[in-house]
C-alpha atoms as a PDB file:
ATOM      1  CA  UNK A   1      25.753 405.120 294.261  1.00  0.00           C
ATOM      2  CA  UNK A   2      23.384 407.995 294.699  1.00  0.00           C
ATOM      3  CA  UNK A   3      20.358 409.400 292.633  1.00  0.00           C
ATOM      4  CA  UNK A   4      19.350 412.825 291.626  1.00  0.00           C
ATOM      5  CA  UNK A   5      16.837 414.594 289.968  1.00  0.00           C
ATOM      6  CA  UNK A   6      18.137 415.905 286.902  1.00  0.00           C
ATOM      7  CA  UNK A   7      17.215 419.284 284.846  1.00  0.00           C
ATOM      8  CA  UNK A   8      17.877 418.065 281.951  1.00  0.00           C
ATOM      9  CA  UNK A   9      19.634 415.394 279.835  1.00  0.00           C
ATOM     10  CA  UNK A  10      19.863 415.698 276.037  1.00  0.00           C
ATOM     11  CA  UNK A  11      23.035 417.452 275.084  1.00  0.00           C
ATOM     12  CA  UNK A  12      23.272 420.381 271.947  1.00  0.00           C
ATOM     13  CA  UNK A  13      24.950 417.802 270.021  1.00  0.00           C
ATOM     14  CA  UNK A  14      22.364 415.313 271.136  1.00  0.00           C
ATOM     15  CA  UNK A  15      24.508 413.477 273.295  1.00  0.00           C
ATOM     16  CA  UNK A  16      23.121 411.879 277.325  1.00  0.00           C
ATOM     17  CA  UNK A  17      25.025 410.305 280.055  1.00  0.00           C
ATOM     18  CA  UNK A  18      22.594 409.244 282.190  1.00  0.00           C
ATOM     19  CA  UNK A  19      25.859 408.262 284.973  1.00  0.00           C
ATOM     20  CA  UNK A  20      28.397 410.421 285.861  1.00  0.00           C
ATOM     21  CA  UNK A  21      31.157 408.436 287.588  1.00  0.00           C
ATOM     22  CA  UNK A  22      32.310 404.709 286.627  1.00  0.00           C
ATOM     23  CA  UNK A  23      33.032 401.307 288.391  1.00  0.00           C
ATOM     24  CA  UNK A  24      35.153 399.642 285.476  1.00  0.00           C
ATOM     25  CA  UNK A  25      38.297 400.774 286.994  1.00  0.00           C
ATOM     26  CA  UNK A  26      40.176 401.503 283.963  1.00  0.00           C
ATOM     27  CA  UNK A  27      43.415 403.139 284.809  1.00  0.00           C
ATOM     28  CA  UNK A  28      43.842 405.241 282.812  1.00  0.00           C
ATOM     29  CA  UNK A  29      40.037 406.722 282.370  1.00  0.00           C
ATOM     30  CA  UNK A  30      39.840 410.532 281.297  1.00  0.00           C
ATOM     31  CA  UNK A  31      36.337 411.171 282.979  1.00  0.00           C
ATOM     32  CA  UNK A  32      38.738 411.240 286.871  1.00  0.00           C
ATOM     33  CA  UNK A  33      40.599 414.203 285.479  1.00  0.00           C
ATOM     34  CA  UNK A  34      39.816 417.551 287.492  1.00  0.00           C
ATOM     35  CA  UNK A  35      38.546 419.673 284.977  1.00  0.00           C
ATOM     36  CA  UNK A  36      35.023 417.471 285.030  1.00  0.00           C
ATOM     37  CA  UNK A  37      34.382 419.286 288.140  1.00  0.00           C
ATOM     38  CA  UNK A  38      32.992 415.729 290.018  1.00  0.00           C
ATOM     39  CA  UNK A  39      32.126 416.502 293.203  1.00  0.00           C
ATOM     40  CA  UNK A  40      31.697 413.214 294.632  1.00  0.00           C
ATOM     41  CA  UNK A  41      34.053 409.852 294.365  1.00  0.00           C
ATOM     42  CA  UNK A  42      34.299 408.905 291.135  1.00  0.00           C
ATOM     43  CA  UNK A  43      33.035 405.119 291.653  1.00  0.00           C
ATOM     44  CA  UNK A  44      30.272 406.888 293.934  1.00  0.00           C
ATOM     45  CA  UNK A  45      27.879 406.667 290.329  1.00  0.00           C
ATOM     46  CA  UNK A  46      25.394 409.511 290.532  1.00  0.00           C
ATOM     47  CA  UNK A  47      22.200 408.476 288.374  1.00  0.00           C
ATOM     48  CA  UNK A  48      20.174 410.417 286.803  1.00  0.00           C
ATOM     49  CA  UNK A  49      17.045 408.771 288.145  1.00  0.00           C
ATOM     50  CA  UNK A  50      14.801 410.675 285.927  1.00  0.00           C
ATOM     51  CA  UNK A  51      16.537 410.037 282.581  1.00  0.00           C
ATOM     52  CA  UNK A  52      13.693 408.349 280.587  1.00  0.00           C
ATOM     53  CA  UNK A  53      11.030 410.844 281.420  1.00  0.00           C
ATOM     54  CA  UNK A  54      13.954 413.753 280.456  1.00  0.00           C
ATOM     55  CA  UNK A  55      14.639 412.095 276.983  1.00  0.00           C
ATOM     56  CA  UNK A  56      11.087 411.491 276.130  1.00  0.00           C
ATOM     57  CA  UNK A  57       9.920 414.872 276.839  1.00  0.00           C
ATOM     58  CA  UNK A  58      12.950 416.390 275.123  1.00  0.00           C
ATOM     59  CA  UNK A  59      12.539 414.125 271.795  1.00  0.00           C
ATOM     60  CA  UNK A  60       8.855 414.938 272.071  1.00  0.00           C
ATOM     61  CA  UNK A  61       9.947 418.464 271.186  1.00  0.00           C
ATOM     62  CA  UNK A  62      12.421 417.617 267.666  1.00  0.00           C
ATOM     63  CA  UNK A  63      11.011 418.602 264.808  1.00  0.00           C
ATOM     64  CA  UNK A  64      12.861 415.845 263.055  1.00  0.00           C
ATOM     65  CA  UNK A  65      14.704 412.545 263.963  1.00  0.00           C
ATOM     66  CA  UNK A  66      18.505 412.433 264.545  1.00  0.00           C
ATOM     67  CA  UNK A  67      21.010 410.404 266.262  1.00  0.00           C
ATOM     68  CA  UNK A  68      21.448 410.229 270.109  1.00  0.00           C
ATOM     69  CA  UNK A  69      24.434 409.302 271.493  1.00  0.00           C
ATOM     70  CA  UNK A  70      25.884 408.034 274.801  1.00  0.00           C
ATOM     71  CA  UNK A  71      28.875 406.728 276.324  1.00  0.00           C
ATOM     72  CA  UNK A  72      31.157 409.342 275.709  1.00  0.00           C
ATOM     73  CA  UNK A  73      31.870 410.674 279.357  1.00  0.00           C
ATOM     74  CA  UNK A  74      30.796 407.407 281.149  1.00  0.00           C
ATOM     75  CA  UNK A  75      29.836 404.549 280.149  1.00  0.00           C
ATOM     76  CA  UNK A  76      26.319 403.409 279.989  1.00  0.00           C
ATOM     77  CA  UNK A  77      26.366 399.771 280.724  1.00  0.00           C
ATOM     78  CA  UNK A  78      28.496 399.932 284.041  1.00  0.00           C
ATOM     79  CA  UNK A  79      27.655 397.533 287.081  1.00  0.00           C
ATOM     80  CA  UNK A  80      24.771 399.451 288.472  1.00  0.00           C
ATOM     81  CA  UNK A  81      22.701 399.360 285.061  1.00  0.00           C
ATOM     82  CA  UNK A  82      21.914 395.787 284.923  1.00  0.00           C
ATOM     83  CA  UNK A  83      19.400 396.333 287.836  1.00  0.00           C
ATOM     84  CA  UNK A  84      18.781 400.234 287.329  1.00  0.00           C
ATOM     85  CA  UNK A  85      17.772 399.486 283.440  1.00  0.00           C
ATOM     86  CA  UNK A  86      17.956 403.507 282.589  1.00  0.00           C
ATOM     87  CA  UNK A  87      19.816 402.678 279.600  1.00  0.00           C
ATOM     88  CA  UNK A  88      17.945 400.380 278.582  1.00  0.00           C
ATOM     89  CA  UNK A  89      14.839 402.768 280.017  1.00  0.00           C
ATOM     90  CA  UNK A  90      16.302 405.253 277.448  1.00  0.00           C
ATOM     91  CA  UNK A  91      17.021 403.371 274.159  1.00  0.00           C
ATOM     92  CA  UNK A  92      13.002 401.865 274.030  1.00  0.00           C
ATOM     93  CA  UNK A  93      11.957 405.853 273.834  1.00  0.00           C
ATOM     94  CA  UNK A  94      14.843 406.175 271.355  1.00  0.00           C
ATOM     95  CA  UNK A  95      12.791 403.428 269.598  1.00  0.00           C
ATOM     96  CA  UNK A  96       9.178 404.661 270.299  1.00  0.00           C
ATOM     97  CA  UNK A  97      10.037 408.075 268.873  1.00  0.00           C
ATOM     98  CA  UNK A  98      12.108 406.661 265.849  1.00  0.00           C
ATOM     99  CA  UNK A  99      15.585 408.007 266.581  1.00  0.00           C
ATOM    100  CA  UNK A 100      19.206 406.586 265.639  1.00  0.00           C
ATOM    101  CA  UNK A 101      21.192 405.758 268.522  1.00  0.00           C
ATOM    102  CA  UNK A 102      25.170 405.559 268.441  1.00  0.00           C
ATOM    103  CA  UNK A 103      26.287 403.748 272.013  1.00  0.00           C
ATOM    104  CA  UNK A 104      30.237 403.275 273.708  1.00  0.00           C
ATOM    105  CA  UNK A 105      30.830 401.246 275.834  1.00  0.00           C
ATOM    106  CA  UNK A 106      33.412 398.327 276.898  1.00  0.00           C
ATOM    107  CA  UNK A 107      30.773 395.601 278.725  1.00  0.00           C
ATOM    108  CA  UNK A 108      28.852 392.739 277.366  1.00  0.00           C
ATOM    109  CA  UNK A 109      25.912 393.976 279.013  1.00  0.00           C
ATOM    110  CA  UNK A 110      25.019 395.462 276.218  1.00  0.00           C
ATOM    111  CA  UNK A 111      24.022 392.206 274.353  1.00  0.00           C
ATOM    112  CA  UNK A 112      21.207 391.832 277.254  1.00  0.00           C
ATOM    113  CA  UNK A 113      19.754 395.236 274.569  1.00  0.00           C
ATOM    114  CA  UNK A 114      21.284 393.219 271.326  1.00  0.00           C
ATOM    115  CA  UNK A 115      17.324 392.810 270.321  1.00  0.00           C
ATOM    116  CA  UNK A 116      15.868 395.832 270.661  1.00  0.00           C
ATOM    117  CA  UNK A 117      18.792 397.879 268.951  1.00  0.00           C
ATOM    118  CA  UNK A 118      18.442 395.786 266.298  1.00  0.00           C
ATOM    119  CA  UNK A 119      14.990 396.792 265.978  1.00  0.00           C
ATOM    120  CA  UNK A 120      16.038 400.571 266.496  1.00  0.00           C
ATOM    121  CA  UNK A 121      18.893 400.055 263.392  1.00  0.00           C
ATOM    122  CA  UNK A 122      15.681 397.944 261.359  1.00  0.00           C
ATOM    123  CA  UNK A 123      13.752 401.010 261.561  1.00  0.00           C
ATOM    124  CA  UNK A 124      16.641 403.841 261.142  1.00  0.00           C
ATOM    125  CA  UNK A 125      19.841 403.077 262.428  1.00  0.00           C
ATOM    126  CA  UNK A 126      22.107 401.811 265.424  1.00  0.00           C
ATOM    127  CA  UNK A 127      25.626 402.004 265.964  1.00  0.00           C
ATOM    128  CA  UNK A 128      27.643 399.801 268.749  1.00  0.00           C
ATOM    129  CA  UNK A 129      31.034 401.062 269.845  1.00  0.00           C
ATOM    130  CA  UNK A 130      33.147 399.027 271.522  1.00  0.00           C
ATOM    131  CA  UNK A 131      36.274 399.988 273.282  1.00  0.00           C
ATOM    132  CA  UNK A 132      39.824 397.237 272.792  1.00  0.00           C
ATOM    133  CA  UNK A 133      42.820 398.628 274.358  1.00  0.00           C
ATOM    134  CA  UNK A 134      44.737 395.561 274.271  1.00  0.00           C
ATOM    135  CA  UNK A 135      44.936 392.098 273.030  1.00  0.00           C
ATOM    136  CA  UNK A 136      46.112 389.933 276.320  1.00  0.00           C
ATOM    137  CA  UNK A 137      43.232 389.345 278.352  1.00  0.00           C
ATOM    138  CA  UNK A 138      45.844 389.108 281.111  1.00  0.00           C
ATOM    139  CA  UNK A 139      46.943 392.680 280.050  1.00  0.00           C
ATOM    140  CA  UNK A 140      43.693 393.880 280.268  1.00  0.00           C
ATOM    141  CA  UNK A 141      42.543 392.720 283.782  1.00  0.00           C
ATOM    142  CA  UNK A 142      45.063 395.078 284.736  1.00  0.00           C
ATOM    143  CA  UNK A 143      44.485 398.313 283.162  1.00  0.00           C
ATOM    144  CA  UNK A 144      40.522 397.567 282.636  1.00  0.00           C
ATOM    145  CA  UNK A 145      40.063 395.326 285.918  1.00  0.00           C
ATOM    146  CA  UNK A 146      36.440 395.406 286.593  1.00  0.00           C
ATOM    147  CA  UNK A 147      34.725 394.924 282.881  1.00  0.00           C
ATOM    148  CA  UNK A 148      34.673 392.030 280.661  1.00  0.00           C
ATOM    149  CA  UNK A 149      38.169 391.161 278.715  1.00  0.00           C
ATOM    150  CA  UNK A 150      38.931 391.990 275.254  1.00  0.00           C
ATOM    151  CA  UNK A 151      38.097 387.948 274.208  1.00  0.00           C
ATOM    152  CA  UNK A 152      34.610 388.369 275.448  1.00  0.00           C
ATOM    153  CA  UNK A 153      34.389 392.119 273.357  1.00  0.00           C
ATOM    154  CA  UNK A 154      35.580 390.722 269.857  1.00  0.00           C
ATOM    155  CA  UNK A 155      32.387 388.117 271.181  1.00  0.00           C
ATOM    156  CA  UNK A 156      30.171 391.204 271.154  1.00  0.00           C
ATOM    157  CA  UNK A 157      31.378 392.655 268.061  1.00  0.00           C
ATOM    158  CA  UNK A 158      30.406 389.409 266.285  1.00  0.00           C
ATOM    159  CA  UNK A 159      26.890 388.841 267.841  1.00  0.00           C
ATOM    160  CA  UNK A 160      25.939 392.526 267.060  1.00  0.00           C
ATOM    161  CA  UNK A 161      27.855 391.783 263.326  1.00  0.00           C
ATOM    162  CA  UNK A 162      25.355 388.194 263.534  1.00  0.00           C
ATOM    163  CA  UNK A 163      22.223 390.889 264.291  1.00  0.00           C
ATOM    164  CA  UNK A 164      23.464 393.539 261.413  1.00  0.00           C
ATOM    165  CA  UNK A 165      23.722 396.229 263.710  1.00  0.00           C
ATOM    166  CA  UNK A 166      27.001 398.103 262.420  1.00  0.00           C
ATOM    167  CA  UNK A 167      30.085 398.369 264.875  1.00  0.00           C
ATOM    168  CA  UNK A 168      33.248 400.784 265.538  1.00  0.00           C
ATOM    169  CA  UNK A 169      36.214 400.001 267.872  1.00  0.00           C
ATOM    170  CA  UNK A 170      37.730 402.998 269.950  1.00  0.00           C
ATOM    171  CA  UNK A 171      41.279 401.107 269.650  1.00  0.00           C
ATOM    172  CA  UNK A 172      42.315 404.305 272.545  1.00  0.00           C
ATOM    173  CA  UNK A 173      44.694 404.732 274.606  1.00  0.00           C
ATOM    174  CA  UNK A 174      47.648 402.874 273.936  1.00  0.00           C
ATOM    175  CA  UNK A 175      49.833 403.172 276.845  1.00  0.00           C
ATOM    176  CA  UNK A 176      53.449 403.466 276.595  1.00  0.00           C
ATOM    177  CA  UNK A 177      55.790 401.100 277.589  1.00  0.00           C
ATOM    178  CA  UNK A 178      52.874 398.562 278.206  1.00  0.00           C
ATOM    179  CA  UNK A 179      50.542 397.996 275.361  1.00  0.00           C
ATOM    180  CA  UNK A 180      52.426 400.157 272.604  1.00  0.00           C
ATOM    181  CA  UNK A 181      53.591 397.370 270.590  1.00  0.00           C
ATOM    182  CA  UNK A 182      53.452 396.142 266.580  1.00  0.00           C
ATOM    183  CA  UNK A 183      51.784 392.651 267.853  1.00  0.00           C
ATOM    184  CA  UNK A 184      48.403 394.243 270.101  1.00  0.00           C
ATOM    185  CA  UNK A 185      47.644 396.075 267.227  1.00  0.00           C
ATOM    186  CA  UNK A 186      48.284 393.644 264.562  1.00  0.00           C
ATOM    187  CA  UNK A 187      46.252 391.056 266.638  1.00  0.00           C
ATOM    188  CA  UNK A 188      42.941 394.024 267.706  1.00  0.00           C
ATOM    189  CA  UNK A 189      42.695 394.817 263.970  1.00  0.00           C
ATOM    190  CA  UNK A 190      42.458 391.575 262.813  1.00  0.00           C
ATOM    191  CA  UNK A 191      40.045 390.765 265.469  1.00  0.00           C
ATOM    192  CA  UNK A 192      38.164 393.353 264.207  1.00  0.00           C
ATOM    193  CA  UNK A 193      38.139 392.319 260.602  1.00  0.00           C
ATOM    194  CA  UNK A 194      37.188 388.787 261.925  1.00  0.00           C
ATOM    195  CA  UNK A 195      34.121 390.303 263.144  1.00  0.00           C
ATOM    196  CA  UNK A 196      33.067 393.004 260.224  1.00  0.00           C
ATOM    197  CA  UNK A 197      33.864 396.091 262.307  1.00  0.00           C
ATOM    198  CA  UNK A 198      33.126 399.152 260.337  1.00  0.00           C
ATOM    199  CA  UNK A 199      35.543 401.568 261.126  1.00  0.00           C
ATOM    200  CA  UNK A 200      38.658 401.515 263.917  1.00  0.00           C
ATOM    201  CA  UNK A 201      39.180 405.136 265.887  1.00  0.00           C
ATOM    202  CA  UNK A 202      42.954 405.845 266.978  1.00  0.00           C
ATOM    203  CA  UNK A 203      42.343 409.939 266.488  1.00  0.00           C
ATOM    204  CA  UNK A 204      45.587 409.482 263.782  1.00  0.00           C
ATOM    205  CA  UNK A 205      47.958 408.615 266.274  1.00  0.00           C
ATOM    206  CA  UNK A 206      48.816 405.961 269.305  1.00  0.00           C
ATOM    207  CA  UNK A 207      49.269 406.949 272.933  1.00  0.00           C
ATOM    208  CA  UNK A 208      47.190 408.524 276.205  1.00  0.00           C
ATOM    209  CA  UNK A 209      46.504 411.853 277.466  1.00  0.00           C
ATOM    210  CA  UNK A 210      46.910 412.393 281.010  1.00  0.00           C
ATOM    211  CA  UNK A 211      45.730 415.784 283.142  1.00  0.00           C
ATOM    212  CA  UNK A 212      45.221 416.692 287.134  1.00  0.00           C
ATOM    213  CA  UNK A 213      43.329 413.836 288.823  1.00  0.00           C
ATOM    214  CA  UNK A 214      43.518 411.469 286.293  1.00  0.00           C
ATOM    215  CA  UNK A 215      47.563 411.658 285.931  1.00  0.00           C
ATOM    216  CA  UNK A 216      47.986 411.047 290.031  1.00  0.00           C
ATOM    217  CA  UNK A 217      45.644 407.756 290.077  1.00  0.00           C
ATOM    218  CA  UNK A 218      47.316 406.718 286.918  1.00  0.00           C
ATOM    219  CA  UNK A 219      50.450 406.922 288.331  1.00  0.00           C
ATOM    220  CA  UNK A 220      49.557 404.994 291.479  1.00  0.00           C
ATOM    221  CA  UNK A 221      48.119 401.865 289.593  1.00  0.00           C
ATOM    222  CA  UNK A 222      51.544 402.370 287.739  1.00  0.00           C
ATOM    223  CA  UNK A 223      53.240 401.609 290.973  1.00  0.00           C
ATOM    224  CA  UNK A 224      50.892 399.138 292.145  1.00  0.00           C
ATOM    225  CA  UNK A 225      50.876 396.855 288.840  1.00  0.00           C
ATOM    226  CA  UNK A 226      53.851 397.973 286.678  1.00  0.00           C
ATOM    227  CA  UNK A 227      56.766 398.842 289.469  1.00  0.00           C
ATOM    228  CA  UNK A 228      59.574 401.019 287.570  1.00  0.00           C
ATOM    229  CA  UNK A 229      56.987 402.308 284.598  1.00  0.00           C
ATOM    230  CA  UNK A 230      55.747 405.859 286.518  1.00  0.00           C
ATOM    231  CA  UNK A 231      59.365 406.743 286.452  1.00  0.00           C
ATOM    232  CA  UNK A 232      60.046 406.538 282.577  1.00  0.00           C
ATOM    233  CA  UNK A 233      56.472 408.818 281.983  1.00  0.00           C
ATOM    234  CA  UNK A 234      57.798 410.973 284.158  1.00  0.00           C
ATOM    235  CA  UNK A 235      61.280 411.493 282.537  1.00  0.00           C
ATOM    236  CA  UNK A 236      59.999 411.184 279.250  1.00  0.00           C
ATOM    237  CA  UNK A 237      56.687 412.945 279.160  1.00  0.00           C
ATOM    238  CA  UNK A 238      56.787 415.163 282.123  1.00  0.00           C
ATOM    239  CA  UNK A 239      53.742 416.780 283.132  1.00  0.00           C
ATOM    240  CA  UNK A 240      52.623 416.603 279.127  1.00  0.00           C
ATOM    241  CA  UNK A 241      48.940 416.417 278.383  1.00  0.00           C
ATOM    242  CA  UNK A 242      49.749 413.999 275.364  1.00  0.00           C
ATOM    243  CA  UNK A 243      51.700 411.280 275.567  1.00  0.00           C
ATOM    244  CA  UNK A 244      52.833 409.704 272.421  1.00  0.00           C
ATOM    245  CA  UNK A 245      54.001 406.653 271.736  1.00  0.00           C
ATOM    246  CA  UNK A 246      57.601 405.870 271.015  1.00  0.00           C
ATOM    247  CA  UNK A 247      56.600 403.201 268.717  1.00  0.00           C
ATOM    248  CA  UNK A 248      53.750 405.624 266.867  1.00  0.00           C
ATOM    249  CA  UNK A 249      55.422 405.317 263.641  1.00  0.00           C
ATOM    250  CA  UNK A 250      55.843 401.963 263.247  1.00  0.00           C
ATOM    251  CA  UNK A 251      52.059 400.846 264.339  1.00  0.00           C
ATOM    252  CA  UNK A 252      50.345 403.797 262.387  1.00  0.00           C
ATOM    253  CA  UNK A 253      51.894 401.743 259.326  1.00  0.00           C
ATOM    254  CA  UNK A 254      50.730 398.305 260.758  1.00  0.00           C
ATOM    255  CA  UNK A 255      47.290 399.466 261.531  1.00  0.00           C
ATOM    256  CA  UNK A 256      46.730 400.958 257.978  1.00  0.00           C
ATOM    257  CA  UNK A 257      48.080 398.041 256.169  1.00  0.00           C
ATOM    258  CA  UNK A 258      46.291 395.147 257.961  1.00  0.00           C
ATOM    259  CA  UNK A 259      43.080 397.996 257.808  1.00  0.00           C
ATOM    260  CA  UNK A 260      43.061 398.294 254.263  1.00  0.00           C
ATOM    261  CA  UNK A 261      43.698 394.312 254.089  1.00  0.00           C
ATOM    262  CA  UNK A 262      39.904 394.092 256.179  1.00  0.00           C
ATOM    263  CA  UNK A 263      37.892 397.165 254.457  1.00  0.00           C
ATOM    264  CA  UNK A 264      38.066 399.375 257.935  1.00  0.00           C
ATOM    265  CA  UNK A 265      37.523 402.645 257.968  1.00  0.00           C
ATOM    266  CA  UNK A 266      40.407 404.855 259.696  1.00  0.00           C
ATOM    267  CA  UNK A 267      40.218 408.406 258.996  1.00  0.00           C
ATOM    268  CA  UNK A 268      38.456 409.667 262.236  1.00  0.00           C
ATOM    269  CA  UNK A 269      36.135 412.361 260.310  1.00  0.00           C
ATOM    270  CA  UNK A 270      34.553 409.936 258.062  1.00  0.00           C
ATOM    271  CA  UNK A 271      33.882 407.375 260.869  1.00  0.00           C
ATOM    272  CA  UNK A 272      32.301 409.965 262.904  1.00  0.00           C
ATOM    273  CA  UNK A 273      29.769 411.296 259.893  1.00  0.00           C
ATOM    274  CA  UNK A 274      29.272 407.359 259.263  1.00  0.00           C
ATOM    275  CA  UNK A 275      28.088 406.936 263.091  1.00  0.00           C
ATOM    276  CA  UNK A 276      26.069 410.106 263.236  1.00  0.00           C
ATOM    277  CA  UNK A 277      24.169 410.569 259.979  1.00  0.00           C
ATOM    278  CA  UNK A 278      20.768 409.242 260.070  1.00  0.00           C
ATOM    279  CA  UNK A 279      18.888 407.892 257.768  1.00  0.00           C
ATOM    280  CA  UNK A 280      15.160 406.463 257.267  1.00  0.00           C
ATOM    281  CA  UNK A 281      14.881 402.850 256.339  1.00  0.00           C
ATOM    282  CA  UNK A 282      13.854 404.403 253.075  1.00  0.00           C
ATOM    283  CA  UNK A 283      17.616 405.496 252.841  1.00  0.00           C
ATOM    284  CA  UNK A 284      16.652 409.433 252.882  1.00  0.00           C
ATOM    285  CA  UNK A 285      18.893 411.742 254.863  1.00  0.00           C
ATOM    286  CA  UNK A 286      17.037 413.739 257.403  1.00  0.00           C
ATOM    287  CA  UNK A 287      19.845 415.194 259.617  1.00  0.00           C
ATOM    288  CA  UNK A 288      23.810 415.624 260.932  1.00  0.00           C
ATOM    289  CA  UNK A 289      24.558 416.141 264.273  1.00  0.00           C
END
């Protein structure tokens, strides 16, 4: 871990990572790939030590109150926040100045801020997104090693369903030949109706994307845990950036029927204007990111 001084924080589209880098050890994780430009190992977090006083001043200057996100690029409740606090630094000015706040993340440490984003959704709104990749906590230990299993998740979901605060699952990737089958996502979606999730994001389809520098460590933790897989990606799939699932057919269909059995949102546009429009507690509009 190492600390810099940032320049600035908030995003165009209102977005902050206050880390760069992650400690979850997810195999397959995006944010390793080259093109990020990371110069520095990728569990070697770099905080942005001066995160709060960056989003205050920067909210101090918006004319009007919209939603902030974060947890896109890395994931804001990682093992160095439960003694850092930025995030939690960051979402009590989100609440001072009024704003919406839309967080991703896969830990539990985010019900230590259950509380006070339920007082950010009482007074606008708060979203909670939680990422489920696969049903077995067994499975998941594997490709996810170093966070909290899927189990204690669907646990989150429900506490934050208990406080009101509205949820979405990121049910991405699916990896091929390990998780890609009819029973994970029969079993995540009706977890997630079990617990009032709002809306379920696949992006229309089931697989991974792989590029340069995450593809190589993927492969290696392919070797490592699943001896014999890195061979059929690489005759099927090649150097492909997407990788599609050979079962895609057949779990689009299960996901949309046991989804429209629970009320879930699927279509990946209207989740995303349901996470990002903000509205007073008065129910007016103000803004879209």
């Amino acid at each position: 871990m190492h600390f810099v001084q940032a320049k600035s924080l908030l995003s165009p589209k209102n977005g902050i990572n206050i880390y760069r880098g992650c400690t979850h050890g997810c195999i397959y994780c995006d944010s390793r790939s080259e093109c990020y430009q990371m110069k520095h190992d990728f569990e070697d977090i770099e905080v942005k030590e001066n995160a709060p006083i960056l989003l205050e001043q920067e909210l101090k200057r918006k004319r009007h109150a919209c939603m902030i996100g974060t947890g896109a690029m890395c994931d804001p409740y990682m093992h160095c926040e439960e003694k850092l606090c930025l995030t939690r630094k960051c979402l009590e000015i989100i609440n001072k100045y009024g704003f919406g706040v839309s967080v991703q993340t896969k830990s539990d440490l985010i019900l230590r801020d259950r509380e006070l984003l339920a007082e950010i959704n009482g007074k606008g709104k708060a979203v909670v997104n939680m990422t489920i990749t696969t049903f077995d906590d067994k499975l998941c230990k594997i490709i996810e090693p170093r966070v909290c299993p899927s189990s204690r998740r669907f646990e989150v979901l429900k506490r934050f369903q208990e406080s009101g605060v509205p949820t979405i699952v990121w049910l991405t990737p699916i990896l091929p030949f390990i998780n890609d089958t009819e029973e994970n996502i029969a079993d995540i979606v009706k977890g997630c109706g079990e617990c009032g999730v709002k809306g379920i994001i696949t992006f229309g389809g089931f697989g991974v994307t792989l590029r340069k520098g995450d593809r190589e460590y993927f492969y290696r933790c392919l070797d490592s845990d699943f001896p014999g897989i890195k061979e059929k990606y690489v005759n099927r799939y090649g150097f492909n950036y997407e990788l599609p699932s050979d079962n895609n057919g057949k779990l689009i269909g299960v996901f949309l029927k046991l989804c429209r059995k629970y009320g879930i949102m699927t279509d990946a546009d209207e989740i995303f204007r349901y996470m990002f429009g903000f509205e007073e507690a008065a129910g007016k509009q103000l803004s879209f990111l």
